[in-house]
C-alpha atoms as a PDB file:
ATOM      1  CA  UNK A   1       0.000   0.000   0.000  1.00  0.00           C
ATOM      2  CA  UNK A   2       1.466   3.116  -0.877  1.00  0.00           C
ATOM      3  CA  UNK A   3       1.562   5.957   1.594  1.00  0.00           C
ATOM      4  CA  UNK A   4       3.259   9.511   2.222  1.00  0.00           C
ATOM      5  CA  UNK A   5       5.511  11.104   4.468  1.00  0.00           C
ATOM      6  CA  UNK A   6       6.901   7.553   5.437  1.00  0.00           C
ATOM      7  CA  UNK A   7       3.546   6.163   6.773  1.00  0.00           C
ATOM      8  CA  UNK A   8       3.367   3.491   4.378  1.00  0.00           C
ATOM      9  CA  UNK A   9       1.907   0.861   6.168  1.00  0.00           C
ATOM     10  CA  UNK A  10      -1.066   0.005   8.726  1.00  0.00           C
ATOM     11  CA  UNK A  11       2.068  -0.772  11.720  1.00  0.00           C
ATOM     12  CA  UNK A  12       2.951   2.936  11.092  1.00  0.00           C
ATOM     13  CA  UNK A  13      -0.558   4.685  11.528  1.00  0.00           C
ATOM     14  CA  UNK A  14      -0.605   2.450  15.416  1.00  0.00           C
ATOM     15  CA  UNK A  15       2.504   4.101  16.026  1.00  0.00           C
ATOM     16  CA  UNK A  16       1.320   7.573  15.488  1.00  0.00           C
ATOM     17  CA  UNK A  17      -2.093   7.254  17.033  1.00  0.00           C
ATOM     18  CA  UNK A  18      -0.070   6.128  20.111  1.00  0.00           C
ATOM     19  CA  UNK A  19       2.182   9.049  19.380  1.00  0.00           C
ATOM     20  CA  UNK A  20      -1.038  11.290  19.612  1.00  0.00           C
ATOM     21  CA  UNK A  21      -2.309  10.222  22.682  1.00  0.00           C
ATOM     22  CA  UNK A  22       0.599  10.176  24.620  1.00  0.00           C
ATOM     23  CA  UNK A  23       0.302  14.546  23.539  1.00  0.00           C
ATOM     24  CA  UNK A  24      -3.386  14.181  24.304  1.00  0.00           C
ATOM     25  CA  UNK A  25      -2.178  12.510  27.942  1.00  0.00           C
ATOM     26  CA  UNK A  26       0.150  15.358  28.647  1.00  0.00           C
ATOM     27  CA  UNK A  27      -2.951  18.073  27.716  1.00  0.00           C
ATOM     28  CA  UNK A  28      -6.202  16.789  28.252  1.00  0.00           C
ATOM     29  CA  UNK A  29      -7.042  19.897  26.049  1.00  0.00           C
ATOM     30  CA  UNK A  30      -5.229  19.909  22.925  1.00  0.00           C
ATOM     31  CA  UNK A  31      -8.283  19.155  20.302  1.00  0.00           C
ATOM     32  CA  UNK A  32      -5.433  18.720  17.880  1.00  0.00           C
ATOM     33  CA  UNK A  33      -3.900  15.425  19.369  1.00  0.00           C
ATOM     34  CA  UNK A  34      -7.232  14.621  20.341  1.00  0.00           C
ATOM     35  CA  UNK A  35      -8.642  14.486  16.330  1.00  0.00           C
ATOM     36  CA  UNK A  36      -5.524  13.619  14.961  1.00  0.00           C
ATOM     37  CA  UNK A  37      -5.667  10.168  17.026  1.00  0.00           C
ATOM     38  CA  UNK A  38      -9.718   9.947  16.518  1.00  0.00           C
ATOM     39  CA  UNK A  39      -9.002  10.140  13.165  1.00  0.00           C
ATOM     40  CA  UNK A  40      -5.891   8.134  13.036  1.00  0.00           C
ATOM     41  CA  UNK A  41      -7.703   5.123  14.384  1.00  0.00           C
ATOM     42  CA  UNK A  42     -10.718   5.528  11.923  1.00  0.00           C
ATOM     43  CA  UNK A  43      -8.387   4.943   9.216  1.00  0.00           C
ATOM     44  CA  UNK A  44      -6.527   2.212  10.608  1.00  0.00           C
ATOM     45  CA  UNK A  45      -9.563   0.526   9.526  1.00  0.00           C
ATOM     46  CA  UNK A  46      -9.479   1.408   5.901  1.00  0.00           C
ATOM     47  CA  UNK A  47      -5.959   0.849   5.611  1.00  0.00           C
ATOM     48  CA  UNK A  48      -5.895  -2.688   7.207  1.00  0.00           C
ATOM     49  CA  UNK A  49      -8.769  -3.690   5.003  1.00  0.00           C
ATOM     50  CA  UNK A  50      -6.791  -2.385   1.688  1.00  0.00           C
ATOM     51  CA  UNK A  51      -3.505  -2.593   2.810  1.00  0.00           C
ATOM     52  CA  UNK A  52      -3.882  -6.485   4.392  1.00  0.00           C
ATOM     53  CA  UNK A  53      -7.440  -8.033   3.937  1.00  0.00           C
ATOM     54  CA  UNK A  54      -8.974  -7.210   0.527  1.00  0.00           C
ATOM     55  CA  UNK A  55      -6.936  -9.489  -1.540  1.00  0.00           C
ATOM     56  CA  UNK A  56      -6.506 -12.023   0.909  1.00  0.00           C
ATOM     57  CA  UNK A  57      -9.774 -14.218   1.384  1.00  0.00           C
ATOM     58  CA  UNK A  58      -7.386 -16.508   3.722  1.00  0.00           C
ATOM     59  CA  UNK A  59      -6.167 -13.834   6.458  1.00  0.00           C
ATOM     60  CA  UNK A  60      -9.878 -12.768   6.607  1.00  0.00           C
ATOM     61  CA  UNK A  61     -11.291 -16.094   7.496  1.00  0.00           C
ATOM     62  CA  UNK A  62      -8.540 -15.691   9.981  1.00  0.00           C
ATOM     63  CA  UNK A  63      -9.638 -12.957  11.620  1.00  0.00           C
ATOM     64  CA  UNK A  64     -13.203 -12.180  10.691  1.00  0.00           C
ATOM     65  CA  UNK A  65     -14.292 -15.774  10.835  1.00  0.00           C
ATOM     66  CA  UNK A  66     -15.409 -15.299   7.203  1.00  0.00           C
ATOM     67  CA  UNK A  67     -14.113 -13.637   3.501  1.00  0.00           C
ATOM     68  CA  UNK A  68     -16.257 -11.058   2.979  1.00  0.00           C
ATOM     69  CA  UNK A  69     -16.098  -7.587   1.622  1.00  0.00           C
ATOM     70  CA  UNK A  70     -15.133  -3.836   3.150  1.00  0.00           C
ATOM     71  CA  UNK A  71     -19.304  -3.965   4.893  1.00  0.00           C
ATOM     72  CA  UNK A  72     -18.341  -7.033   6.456  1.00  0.00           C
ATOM     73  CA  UNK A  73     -15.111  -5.789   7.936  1.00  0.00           C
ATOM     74  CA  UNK A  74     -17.029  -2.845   9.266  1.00  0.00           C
ATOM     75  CA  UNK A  75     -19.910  -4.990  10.531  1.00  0.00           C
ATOM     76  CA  UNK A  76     -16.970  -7.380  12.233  1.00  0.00           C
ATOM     77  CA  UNK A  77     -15.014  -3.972  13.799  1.00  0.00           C
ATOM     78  CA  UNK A  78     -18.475  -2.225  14.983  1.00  0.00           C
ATOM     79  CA  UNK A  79     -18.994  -6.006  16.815  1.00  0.00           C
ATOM     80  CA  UNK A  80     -15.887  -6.230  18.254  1.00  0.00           C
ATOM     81  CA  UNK A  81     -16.191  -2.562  19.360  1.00  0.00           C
ATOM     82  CA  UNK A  82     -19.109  -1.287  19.790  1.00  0.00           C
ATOM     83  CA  UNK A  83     -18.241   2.207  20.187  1.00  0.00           C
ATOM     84  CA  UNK A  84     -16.239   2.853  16.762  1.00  0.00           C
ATOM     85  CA  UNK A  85     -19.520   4.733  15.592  1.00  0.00           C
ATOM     86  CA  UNK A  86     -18.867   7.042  17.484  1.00  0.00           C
ATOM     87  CA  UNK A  87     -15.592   7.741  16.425  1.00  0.00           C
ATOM     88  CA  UNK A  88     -16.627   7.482  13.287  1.00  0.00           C
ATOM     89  CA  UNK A  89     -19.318  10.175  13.637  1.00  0.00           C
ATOM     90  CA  UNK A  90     -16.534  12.395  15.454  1.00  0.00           C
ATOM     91  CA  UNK A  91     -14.364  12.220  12.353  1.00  0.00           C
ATOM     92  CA  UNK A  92     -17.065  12.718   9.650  1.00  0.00           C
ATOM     93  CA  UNK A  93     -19.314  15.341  11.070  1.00  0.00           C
ATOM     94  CA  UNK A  94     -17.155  17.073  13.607  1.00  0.00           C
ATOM     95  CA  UNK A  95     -18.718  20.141  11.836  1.00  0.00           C
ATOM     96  CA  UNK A  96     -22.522  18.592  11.949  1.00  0.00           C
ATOM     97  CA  UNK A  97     -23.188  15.869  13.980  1.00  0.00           C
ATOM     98  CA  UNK A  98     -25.716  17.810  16.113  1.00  0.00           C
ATOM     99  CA  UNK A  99     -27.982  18.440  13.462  1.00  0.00           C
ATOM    100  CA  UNK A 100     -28.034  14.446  11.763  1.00  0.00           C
ATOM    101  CA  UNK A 101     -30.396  11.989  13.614  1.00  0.00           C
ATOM    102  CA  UNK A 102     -28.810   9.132  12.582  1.00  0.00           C
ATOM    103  CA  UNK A 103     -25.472  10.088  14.296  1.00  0.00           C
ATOM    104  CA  UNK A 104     -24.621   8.250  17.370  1.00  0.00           C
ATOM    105  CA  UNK A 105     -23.394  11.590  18.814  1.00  0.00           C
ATOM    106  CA  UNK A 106     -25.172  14.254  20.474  1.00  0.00           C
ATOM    107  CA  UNK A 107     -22.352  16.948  21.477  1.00  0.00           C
ATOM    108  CA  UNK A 108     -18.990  17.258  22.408  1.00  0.00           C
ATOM    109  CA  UNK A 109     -17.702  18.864  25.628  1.00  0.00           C
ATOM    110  CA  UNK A 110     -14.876  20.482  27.882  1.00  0.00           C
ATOM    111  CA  UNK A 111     -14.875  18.950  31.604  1.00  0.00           C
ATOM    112  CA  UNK A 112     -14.362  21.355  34.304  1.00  0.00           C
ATOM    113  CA  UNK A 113     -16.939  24.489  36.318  1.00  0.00           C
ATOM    114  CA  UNK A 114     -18.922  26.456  33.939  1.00  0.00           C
ATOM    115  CA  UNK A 115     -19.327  23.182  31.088  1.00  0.00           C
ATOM    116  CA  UNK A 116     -22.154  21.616  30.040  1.00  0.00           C
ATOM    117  CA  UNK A 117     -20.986  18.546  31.705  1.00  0.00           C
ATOM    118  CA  UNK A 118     -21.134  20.187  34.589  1.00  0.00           C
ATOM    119  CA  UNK A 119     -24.492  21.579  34.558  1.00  0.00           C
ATOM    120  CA  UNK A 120     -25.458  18.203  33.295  1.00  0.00           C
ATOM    121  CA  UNK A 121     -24.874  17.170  36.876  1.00  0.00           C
ATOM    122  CA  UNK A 122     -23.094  13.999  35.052  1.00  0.00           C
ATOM    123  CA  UNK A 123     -20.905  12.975  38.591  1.00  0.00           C
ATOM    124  CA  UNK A 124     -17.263  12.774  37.239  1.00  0.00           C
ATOM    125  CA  UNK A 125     -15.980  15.068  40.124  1.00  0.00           C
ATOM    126  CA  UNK A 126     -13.562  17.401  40.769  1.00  0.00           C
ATOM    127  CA  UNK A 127     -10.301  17.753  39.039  1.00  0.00           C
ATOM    128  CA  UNK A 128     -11.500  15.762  36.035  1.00  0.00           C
ATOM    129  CA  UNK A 129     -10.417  17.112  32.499  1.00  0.00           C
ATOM    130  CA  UNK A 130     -10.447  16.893  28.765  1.00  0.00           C
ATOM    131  CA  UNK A 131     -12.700  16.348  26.662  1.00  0.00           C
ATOM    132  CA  UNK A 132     -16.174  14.244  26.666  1.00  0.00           C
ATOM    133  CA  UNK A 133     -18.943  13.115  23.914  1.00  0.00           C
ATOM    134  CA  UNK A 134     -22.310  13.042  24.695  1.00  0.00           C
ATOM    135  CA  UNK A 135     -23.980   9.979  23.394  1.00  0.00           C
ATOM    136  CA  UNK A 136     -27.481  10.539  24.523  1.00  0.00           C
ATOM    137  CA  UNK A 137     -29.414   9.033  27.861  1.00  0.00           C
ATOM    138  CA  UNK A 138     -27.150  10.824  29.847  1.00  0.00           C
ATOM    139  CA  UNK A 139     -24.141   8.767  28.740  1.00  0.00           C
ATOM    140  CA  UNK A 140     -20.788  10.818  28.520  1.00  0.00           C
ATOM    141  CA  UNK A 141     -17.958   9.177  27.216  1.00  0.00           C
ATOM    142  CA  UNK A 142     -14.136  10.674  27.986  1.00  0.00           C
ATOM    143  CA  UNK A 143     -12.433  11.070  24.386  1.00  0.00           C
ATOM    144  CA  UNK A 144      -8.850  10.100  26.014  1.00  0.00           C
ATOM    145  CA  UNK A 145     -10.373   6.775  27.547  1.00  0.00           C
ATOM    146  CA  UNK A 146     -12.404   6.147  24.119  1.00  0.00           C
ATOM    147  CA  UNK A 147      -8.863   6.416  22.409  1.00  0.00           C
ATOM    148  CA  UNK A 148      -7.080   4.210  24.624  1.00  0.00           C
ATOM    149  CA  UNK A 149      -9.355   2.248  24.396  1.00  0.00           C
ATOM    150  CA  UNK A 150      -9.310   1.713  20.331  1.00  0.00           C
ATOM    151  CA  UNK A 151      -5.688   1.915  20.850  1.00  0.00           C
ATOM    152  CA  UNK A 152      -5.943  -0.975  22.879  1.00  0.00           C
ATOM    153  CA  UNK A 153      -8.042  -2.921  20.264  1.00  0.00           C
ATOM    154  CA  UNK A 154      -5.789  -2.223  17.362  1.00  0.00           C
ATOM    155  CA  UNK A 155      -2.988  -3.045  18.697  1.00  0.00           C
ATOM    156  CA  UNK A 156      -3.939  -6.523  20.457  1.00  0.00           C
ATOM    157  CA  UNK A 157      -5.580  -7.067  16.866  1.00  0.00           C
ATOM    158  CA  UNK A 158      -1.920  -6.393  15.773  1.00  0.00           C
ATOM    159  CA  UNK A 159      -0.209  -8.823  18.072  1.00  0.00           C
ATOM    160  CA  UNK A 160      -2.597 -11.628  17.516  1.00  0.00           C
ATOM    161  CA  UNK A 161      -2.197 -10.997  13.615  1.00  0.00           C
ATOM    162  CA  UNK A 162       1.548  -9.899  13.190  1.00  0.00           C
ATOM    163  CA  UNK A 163       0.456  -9.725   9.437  1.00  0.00           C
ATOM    164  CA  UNK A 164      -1.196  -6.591   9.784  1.00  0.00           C
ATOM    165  CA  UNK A 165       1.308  -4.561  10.263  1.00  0.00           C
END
């Protein structure tokens, strides 16, 4: 798979999505590191599935428990984490989410006094920072644990399937 600025293969895009959240660990503010490593392990989708899996029927049976096509290897990521939606809909409408109904997200906020989260009354306490996605019934997800937490699940996908990368 060809690729630019010497990311030229899936291994490489792990590396820098762990690369952007160690920034987004030392500020639980910067929005750059923060979309940079949403969107970083959105694509580490794409480029596994074209890069590794497309033309090889073999690895997918391997992994996915089937050959299938790209919907399949979304269906089997969306399964295996159930909260890539949402960083999907963080990394498509980042500009619009608020006003689709079909988006998993509802808004995006800053912990801390004075933020919606904390009118929301949502219990995270004091001292807690960064930066949280509102996913409707008064669920609140931390985008720093959401990417660790992808982070996680790529990279154990990696180990298990040293082909990937």
């Amino acid at each position: 798979m060809p690729g630019a600025l010497n990311l030229t293969k899936p291994a490489h895009l792990l590396a820098k999505l762990e690369y952007e959240l160690q920034n987004l660990a030392a500020d639980h503010f910067n929005s750059y590191a923060a979309i940079n490593a949403l969107r970083d392990a959105f694509h580490l989708r794409e480029w596994i599935w074209h890069g590794c899996l497309e033309h090889d029927p073999a690895l997918q049976v391997v992994i996915v428990g089937a050959s299938g096509d790209e919907g399949s290897w979304r269906a089997w990521i969306n399964q295996q984490f159930p909260d890539f939606p949402i960083i999907r809909d963080l990394c498509n409408g980042s500009k619009h989410f608020e006003d689709d109904p079909k988006t998993n997200v509802q808004a995006t906020s800053r912990a801390g006094y004075g933020s919606p989260l904390y009118a929301y009354g949502s219990g995270l306490g004091y001292g807690i920072g960064g930066f949280f996605v509102h996913v409707g019934a008064g669920r609140f997800i931390s985008v720093a644990n959401l990417i660790e937490r992808v982070l996680g699940f790529w990279a154990d996908l990696f180990k298990q399937f040293p082909r990937l990368g």
